[in-house]
PDB file of N, CA and C in Angstrom:
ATOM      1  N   UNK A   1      87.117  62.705  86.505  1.00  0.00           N
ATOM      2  CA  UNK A   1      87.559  63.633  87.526  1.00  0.00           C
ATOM      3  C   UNK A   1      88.860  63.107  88.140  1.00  0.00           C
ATOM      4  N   UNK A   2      89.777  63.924  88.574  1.00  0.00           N
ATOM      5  CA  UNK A   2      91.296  63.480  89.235  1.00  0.00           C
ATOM      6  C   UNK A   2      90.948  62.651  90.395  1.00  0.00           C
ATOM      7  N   UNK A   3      91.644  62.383  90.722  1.00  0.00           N
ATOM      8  CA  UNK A   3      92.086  61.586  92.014  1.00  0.00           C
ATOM      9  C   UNK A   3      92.401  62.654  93.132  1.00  0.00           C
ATOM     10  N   UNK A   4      93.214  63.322  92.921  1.00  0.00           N
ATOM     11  CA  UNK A   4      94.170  64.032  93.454  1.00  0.00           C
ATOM     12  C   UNK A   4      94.704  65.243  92.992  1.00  0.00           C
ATOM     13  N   UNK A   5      94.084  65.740  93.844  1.00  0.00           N
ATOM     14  CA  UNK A   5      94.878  67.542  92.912  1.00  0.00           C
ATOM     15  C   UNK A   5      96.171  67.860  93.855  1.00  0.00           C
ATOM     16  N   UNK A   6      97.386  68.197  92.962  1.00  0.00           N
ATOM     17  CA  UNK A   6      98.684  69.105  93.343  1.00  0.00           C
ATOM     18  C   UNK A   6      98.520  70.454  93.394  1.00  0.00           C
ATOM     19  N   UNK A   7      98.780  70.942  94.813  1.00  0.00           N
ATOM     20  CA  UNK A   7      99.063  71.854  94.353  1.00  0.00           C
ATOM     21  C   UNK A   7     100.514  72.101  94.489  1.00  0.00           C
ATOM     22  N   UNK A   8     101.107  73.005  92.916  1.00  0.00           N
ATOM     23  CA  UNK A   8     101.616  72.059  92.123  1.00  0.00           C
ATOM     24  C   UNK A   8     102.516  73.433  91.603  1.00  0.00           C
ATOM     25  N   UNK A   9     104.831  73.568  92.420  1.00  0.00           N
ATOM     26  CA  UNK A   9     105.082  74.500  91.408  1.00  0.00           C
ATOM     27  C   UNK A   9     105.739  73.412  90.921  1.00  0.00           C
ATOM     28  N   UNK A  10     106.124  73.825  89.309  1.00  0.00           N
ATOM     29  CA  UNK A  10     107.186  72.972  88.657  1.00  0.00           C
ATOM     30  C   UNK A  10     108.370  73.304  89.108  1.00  0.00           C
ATOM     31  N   UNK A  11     108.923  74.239  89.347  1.00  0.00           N
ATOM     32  CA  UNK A  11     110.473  74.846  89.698  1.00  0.00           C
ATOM     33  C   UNK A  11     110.892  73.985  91.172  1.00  0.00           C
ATOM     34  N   UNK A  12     110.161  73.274  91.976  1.00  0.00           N
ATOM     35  CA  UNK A  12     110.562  72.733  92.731  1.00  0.00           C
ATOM     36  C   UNK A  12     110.697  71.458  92.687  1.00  0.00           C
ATOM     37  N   UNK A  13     111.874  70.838  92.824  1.00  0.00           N
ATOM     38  CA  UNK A  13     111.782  69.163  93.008  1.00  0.00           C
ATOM     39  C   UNK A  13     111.351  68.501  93.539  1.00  0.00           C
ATOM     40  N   UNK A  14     110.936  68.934  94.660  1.00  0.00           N
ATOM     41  CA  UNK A  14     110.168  67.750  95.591  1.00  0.00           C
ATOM     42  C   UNK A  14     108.679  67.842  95.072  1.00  0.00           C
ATOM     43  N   UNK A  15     108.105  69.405  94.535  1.00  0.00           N
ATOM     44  CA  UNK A  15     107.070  69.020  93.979  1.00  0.00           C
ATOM     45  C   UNK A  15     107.425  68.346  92.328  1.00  0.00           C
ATOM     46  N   UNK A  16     107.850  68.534  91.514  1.00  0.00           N
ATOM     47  CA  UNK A  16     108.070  67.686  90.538  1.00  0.00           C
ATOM     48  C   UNK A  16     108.393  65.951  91.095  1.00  0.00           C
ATOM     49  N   UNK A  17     108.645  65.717  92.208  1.00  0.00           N
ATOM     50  CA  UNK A  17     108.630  64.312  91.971  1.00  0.00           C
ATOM     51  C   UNK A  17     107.649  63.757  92.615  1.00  0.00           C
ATOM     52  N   UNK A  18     106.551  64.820  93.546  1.00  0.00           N
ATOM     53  CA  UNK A  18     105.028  64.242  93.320  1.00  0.00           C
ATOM     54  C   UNK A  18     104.587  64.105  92.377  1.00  0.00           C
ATOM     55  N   UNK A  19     104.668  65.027  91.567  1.00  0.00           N
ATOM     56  CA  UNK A  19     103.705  64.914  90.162  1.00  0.00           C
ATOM     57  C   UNK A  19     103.888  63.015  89.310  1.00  0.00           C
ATOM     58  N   UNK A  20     105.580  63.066  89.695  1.00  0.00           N
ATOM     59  CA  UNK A  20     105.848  61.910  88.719  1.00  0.00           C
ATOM     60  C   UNK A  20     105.872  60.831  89.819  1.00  0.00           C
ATOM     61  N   UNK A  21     105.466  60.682  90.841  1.00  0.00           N
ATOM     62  CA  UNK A  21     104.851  59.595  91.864  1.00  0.00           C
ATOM     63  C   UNK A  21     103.707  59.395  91.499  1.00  0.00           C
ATOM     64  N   UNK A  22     102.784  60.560  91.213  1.00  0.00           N
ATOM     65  CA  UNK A  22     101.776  60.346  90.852  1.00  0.00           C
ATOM     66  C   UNK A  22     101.052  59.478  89.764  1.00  0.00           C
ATOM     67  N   UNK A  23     102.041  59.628  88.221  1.00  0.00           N
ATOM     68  CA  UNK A  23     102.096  59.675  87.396  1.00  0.00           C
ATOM     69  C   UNK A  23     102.603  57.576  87.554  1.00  0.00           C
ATOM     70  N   UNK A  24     103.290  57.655  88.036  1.00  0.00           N
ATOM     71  CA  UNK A  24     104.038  56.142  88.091  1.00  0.00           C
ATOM     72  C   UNK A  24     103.108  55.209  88.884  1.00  0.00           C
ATOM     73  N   UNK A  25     102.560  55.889  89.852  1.00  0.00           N
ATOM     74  CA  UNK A  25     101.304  55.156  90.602  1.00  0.00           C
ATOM     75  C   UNK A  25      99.861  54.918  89.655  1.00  0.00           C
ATOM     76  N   UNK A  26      99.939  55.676  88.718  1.00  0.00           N
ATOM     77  CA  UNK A  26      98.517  55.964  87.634  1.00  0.00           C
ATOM     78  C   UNK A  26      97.405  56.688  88.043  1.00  0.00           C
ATOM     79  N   UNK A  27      97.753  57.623  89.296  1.00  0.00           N
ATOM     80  CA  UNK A  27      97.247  58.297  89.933  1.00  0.00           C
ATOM     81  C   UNK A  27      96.520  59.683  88.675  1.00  0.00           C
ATOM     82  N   UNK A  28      95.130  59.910  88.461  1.00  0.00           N
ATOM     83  CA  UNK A  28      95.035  61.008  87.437  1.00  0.00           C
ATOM     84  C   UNK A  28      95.027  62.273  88.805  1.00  0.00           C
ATOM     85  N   UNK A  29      95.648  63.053  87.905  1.00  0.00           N
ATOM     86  CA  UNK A  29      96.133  64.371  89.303  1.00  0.00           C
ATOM     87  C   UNK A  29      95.735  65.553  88.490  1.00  0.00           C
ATOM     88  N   UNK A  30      94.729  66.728  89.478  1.00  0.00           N
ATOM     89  CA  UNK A  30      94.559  67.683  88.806  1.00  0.00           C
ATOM     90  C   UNK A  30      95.726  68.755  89.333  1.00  0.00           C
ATOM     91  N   UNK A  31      96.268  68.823  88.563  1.00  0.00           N
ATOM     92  CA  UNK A  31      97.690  70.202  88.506  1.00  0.00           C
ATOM     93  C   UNK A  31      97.074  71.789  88.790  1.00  0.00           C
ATOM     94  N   UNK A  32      97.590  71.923  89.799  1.00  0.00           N
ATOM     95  CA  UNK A  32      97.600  73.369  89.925  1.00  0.00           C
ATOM     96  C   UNK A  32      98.499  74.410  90.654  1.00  0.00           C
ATOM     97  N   UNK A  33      98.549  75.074  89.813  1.00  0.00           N
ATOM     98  CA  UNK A  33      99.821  75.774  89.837  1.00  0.00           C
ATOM     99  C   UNK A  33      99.781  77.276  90.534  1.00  0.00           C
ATOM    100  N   UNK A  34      99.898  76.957  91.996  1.00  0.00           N
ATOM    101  CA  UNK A  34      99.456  78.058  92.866  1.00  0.00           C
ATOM    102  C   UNK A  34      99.741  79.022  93.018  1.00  0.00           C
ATOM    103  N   UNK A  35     101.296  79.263  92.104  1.00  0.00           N
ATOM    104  CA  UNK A  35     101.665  80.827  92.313  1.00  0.00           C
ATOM    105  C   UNK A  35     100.898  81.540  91.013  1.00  0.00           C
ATOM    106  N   UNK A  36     100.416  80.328  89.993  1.00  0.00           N
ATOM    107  CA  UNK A  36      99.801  81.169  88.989  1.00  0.00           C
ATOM    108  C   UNK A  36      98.476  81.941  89.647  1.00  0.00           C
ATOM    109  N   UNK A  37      97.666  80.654  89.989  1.00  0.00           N
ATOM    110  CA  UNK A  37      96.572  80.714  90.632  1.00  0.00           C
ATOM    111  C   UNK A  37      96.462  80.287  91.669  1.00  0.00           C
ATOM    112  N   UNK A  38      96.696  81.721  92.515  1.00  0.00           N
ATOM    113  CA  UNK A  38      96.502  81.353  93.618  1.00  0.00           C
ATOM    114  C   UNK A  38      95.006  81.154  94.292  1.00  0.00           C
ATOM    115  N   UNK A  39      94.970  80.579  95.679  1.00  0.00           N
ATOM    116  CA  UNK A  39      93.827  80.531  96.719  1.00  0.00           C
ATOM    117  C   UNK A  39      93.970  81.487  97.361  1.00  0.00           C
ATOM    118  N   UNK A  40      93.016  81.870  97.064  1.00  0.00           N
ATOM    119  CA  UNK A  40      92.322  82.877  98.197  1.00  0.00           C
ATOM    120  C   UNK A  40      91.806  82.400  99.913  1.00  0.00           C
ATOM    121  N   UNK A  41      91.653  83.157 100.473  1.00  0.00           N
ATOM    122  CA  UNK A  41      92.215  83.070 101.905  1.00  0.00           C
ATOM    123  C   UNK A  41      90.435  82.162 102.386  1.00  0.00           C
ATOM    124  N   UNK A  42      89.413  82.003 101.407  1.00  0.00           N
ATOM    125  CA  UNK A  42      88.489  81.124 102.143  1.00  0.00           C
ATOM    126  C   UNK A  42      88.614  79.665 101.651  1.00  0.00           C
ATOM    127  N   UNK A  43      89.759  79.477 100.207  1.00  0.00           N
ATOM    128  CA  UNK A  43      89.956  78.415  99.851  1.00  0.00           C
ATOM    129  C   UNK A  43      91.316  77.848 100.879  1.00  0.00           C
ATOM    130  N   UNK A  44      91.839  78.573 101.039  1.00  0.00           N
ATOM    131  CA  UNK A  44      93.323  78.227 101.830  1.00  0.00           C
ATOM    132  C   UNK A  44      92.424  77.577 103.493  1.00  0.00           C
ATOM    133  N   UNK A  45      91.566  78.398 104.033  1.00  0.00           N
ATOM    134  CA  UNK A  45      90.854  78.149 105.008  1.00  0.00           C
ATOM    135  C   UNK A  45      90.243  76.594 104.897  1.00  0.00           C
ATOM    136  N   UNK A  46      89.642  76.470 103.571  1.00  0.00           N
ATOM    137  CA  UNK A  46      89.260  75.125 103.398  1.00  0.00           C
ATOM    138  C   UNK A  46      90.174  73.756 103.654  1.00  0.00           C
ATOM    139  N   UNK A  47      91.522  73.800 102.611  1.00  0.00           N
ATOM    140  CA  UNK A  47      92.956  73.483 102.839  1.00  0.00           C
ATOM    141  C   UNK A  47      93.349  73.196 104.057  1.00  0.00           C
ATOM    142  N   UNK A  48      93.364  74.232 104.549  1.00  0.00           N
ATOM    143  CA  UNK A  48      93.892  73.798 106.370  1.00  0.00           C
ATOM    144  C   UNK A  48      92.863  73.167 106.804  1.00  0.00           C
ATOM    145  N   UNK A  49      91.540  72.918 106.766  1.00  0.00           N
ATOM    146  CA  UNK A  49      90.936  72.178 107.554  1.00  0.00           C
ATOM    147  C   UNK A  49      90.886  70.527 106.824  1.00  0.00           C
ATOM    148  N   UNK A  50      91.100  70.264 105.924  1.00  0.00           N
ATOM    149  CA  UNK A  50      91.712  68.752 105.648  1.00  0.00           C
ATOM    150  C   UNK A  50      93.128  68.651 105.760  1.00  0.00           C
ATOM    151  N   UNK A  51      94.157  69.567 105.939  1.00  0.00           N
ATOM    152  CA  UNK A  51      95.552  69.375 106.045  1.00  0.00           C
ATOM    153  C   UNK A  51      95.321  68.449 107.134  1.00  0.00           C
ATOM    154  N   UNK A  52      96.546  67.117 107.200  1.00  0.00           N
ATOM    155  CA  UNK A  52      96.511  66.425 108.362  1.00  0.00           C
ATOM    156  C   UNK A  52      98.065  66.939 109.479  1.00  0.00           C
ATOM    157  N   UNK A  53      98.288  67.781 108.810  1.00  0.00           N
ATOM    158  CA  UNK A  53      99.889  68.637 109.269  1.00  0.00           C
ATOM    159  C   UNK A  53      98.935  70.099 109.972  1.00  0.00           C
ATOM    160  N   UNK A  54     100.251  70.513 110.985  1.00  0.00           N
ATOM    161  CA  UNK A  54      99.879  71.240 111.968  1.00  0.00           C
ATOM    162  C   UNK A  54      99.324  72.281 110.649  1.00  0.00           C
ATOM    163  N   UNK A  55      98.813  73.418 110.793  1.00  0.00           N
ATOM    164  CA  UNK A  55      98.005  74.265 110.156  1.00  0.00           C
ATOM    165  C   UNK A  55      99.587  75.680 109.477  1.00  0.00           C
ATOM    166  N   UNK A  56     100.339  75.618 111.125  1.00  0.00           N
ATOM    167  CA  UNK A  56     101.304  76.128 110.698  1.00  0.00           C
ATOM    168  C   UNK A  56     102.375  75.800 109.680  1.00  0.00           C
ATOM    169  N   UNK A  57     102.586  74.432 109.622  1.00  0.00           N
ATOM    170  CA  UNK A  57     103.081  73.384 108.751  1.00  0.00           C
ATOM    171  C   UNK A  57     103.755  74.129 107.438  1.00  0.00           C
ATOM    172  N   UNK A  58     102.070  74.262 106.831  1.00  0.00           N
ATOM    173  CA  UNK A  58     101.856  74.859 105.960  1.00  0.00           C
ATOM    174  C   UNK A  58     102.640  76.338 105.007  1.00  0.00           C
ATOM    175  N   UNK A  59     103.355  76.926 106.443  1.00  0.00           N
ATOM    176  CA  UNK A  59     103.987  78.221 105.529  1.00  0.00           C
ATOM    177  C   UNK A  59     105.597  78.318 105.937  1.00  0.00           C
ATOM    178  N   UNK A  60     105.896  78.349 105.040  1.00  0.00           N
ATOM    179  CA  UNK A  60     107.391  78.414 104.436  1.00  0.00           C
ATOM    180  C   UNK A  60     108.132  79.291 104.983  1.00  0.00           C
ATOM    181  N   UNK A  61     109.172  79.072 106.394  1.00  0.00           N
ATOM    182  CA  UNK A  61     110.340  79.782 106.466  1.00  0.00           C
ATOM    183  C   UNK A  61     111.539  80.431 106.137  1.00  0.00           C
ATOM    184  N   UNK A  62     110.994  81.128 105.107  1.00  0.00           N
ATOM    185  CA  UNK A  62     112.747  80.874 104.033  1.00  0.00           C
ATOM    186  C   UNK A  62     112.893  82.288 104.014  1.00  0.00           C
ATOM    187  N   UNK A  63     113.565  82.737 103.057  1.00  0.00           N
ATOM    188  CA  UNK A  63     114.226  84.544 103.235  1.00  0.00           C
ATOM    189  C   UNK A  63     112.989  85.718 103.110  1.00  0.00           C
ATOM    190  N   UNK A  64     111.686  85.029 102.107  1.00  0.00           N
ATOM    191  CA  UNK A  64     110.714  86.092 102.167  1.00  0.00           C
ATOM    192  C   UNK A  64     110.215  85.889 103.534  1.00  0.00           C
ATOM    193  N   UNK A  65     110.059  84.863 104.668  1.00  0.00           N
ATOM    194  CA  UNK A  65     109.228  85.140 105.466  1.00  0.00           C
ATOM    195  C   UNK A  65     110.172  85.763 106.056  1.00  0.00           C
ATOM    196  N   UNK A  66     111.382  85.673 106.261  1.00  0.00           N
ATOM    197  CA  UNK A  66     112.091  86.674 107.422  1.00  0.00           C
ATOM    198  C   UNK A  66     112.022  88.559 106.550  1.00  0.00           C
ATOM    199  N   UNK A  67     112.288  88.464 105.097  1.00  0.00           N
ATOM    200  CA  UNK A  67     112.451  89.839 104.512  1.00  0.00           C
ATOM    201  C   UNK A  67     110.679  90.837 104.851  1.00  0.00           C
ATOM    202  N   UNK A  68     110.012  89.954 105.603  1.00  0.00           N
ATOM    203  CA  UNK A  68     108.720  90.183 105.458  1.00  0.00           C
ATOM    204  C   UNK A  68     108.253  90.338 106.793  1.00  0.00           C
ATOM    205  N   UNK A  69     109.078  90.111 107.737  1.00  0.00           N
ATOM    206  CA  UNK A  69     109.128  89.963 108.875  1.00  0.00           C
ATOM    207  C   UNK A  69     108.619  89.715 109.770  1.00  0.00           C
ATOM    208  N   UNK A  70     107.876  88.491 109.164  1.00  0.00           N
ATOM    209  CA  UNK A  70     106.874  87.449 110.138  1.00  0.00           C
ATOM    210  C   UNK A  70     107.806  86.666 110.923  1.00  0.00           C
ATOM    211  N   UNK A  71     106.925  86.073 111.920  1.00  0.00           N
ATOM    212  CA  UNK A  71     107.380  85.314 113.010  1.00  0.00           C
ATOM    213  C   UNK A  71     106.609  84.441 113.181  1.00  0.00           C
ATOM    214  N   UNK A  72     106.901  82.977 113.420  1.00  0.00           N
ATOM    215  CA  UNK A  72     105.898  82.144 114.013  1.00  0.00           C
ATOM    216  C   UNK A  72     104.474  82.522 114.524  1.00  0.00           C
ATOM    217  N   UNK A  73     104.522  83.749 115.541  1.00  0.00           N
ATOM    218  CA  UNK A  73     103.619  84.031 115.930  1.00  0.00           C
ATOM    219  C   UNK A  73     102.325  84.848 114.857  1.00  0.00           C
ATOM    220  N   UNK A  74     103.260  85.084 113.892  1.00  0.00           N
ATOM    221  CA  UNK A  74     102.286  85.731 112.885  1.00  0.00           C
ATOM    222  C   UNK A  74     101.429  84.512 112.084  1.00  0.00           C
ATOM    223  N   UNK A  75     102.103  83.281 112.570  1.00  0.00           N
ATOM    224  CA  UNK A  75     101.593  82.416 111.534  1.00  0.00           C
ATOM    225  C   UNK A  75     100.592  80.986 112.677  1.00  0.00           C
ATOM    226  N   UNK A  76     100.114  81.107 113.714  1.00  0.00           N
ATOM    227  CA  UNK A  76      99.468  80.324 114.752  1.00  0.00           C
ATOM    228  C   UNK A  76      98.541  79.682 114.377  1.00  0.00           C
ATOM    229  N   UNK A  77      97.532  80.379 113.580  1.00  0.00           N
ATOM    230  CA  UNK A  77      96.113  80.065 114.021  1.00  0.00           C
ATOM    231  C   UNK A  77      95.691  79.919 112.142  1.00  0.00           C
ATOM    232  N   UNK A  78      94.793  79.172 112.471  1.00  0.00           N
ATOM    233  CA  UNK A  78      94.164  78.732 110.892  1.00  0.00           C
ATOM    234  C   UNK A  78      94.066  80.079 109.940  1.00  0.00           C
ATOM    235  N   UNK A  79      93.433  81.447 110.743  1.00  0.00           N
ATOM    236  CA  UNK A  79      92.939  82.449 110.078  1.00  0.00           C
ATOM    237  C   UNK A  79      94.396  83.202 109.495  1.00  0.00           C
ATOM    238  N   UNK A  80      95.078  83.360 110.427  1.00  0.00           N
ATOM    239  CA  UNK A  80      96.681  83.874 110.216  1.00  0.00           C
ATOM    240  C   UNK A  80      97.622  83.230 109.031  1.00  0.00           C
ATOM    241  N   UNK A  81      97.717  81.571 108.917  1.00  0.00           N
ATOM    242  CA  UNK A  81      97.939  81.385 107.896  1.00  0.00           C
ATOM    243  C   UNK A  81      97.241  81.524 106.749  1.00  0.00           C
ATOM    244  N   UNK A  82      96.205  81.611 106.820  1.00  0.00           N
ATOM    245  CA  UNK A  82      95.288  81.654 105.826  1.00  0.00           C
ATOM    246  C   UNK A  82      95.624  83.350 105.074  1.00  0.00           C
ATOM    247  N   UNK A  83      95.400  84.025 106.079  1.00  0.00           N
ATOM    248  CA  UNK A  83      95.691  85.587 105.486  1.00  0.00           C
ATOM    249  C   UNK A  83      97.262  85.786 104.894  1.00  0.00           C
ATOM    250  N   UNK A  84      97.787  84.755 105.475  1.00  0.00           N
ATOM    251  CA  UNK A  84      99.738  85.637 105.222  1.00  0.00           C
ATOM    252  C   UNK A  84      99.239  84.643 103.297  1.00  0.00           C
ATOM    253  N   UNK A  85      98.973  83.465 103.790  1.00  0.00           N
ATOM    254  CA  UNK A  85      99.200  82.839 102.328  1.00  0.00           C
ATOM    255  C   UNK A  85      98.677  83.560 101.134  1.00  0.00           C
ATOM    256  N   UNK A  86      97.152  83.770 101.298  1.00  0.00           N
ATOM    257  CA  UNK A  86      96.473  84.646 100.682  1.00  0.00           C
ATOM    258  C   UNK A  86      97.588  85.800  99.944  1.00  0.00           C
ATOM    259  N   UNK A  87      98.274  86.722 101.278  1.00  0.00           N
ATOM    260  CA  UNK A  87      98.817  88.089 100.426  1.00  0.00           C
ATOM    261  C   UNK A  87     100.475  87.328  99.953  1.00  0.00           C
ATOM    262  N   UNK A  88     100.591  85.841 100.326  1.00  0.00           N
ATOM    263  CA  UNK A  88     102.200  85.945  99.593  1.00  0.00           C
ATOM    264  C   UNK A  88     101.741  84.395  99.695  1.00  0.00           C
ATOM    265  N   UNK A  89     101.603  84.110  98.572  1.00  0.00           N
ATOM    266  CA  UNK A  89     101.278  82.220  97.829  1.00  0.00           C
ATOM    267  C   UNK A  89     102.992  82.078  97.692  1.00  0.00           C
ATOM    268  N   UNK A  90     103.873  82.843  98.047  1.00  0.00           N
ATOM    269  CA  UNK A  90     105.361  81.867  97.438  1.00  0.00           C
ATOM    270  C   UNK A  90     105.555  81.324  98.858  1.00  0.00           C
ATOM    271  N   UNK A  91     105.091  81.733  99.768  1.00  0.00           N
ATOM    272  CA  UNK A  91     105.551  81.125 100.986  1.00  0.00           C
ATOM    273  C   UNK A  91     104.749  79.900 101.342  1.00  0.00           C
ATOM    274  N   UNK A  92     103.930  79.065 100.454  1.00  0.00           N
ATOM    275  CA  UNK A  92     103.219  78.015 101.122  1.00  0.00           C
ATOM    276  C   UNK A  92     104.056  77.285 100.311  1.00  0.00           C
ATOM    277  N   UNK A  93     104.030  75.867 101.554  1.00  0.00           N
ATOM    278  CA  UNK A  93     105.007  74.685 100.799  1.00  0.00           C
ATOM    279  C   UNK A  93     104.786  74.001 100.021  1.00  0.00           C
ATOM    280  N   UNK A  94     105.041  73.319  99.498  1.00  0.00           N
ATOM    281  CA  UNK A  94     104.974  72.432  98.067  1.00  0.00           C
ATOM    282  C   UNK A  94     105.679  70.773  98.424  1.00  0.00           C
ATOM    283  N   UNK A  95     104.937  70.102  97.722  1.00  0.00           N
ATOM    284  CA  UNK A  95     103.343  69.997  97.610  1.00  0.00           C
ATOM    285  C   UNK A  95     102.914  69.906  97.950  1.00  0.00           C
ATOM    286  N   UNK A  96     101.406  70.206  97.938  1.00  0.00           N
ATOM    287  CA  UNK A  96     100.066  69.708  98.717  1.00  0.00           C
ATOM    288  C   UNK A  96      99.612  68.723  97.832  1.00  0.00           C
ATOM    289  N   UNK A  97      98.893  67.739  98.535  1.00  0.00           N
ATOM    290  CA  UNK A  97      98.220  66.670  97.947  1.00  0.00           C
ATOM    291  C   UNK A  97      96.878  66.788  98.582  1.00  0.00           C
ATOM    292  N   UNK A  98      96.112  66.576  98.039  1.00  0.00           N
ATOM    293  CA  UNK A  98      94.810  66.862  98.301  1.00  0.00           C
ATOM    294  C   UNK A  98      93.890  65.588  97.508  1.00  0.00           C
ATOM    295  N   UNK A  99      93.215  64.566  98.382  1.00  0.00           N
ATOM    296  CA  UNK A  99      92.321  63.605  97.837  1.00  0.00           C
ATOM    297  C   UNK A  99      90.790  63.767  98.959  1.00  0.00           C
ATOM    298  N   UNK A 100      89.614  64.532  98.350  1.00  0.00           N
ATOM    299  CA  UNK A 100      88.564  64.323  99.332  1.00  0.00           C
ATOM    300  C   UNK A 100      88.576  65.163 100.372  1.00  0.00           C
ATOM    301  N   UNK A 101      88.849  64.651 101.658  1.00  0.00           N
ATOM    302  CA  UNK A 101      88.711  65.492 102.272  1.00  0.00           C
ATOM    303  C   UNK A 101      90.400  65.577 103.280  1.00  0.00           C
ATOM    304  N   UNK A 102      90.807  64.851 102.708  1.00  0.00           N
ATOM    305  CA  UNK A 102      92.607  64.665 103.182  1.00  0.00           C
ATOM    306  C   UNK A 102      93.228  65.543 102.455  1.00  0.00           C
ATOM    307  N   UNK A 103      94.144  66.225 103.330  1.00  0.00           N
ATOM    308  CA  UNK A 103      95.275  66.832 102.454  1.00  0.00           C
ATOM    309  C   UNK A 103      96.765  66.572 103.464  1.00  0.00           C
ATOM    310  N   UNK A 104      97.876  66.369 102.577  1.00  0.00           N
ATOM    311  CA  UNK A 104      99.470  66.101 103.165  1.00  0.00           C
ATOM    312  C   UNK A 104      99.689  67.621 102.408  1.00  0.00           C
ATOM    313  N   UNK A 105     101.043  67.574 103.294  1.00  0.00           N
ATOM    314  CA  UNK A 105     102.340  68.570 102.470  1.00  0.00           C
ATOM    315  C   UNK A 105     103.209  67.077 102.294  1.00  0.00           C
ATOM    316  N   UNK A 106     103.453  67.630 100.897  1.00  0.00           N
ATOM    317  CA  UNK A 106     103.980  66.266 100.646  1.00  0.00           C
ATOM    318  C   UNK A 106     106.155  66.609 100.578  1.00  0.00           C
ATOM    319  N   UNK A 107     106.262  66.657 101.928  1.00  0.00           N
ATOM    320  CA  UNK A 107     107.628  66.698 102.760  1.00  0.00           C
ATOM    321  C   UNK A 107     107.326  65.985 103.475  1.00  0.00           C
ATOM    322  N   UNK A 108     108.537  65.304 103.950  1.00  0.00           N
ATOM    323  CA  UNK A 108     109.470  64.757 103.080  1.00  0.00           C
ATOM    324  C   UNK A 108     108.971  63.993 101.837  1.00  0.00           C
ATOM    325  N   UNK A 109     109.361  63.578 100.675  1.00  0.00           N
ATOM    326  CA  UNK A 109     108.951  62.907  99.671  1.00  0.00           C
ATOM    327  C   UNK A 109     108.350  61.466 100.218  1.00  0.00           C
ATOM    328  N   UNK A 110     108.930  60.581 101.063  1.00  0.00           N
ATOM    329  CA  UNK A 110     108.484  59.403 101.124  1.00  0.00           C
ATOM    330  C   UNK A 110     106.580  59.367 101.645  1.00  0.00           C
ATOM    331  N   UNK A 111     106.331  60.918 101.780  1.00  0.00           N
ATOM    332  CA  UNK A 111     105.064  60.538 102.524  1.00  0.00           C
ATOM    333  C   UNK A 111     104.015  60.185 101.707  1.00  0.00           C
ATOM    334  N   UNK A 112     104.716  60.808 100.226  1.00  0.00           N
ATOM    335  CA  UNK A 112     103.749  60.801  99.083  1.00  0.00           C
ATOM    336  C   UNK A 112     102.798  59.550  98.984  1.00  0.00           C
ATOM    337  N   UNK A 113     103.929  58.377  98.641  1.00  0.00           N
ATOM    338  CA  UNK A 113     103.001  57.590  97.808  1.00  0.00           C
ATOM    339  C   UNK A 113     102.354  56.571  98.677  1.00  0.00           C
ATOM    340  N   UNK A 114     102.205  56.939  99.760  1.00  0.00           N
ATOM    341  CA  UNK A 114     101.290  55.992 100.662  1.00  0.00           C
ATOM    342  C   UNK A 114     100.064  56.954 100.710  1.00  0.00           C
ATOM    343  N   UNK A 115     100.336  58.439 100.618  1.00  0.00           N
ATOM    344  CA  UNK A 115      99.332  59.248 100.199  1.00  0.00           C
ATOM    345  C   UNK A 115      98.716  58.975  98.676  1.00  0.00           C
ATOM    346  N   UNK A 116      99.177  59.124  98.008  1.00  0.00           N
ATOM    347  CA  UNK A 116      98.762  57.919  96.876  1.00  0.00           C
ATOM    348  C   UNK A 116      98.188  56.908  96.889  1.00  0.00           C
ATOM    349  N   UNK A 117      98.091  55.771  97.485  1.00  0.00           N
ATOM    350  CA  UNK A 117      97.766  54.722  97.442  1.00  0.00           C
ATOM    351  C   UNK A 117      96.289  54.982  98.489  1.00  0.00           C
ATOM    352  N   UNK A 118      96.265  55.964  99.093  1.00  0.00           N
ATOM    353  CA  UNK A 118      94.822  56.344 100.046  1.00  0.00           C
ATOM    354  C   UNK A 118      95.161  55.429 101.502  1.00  0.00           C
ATOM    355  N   UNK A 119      96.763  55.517 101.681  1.00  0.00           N
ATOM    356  CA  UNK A 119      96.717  54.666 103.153  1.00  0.00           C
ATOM    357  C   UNK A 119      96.843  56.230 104.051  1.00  0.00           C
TER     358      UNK A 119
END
């Protein structure tokens, strides 16, 4: 069984250089690739409750959340992120690291591999 599941796009660098933190640490990592397959809004619910990052943390400010026309306030509360992620998986950040019952967003990169190592 993994160590550590990514969730995991390739098109992004910071998640590609978890994967290969992972990989250099000998970390076995289960890959998953969330815009393929995404979580659904009671797995995302799960997610936020081991995230050790604010809950809001979690969702991505970039041109879809403004073309979409959320606001912070749309995104507060565990259930709210949970629902926006659910109907739009491109807006959650990358990566998540997930060991047990811990989970990082693994931004900035340096947080990774102490997340790795289980400090």
């Amino acid at each position: 069984m993994a160590e550590v599941t990514v969730l995991h796009n390739p098109r992004c660098s910071t998640s590609r250089a978890a994967m290969e933190a992972a990989a250099a640490a000998g970390v076995e990592v289960n890959d998953v690739r969330y815009l393929t397959d995404p979580l659904d809004e009671a797995a995302l619910r799960d997610l936020l409750g081991k995230l050790e990052d604010p809950p809001t943390d979690l969702v991505r400010r970039d041109a879809t959340f403004a073309l979409l026309g959320l606001g912070d306030d749309d995104v507060a509360t565990v259930d709210q992120v949970a629902a926006v992620l659910a109907a739009n998986p491109k807006l959650m950040q990358r990566p998540v690291l997930i060991r047990g019952d811990r989970a990082i967003i693994g931004r900035p990169k340096d947080r990774v591999p102490a997340f790795l190592r289980g400090e």
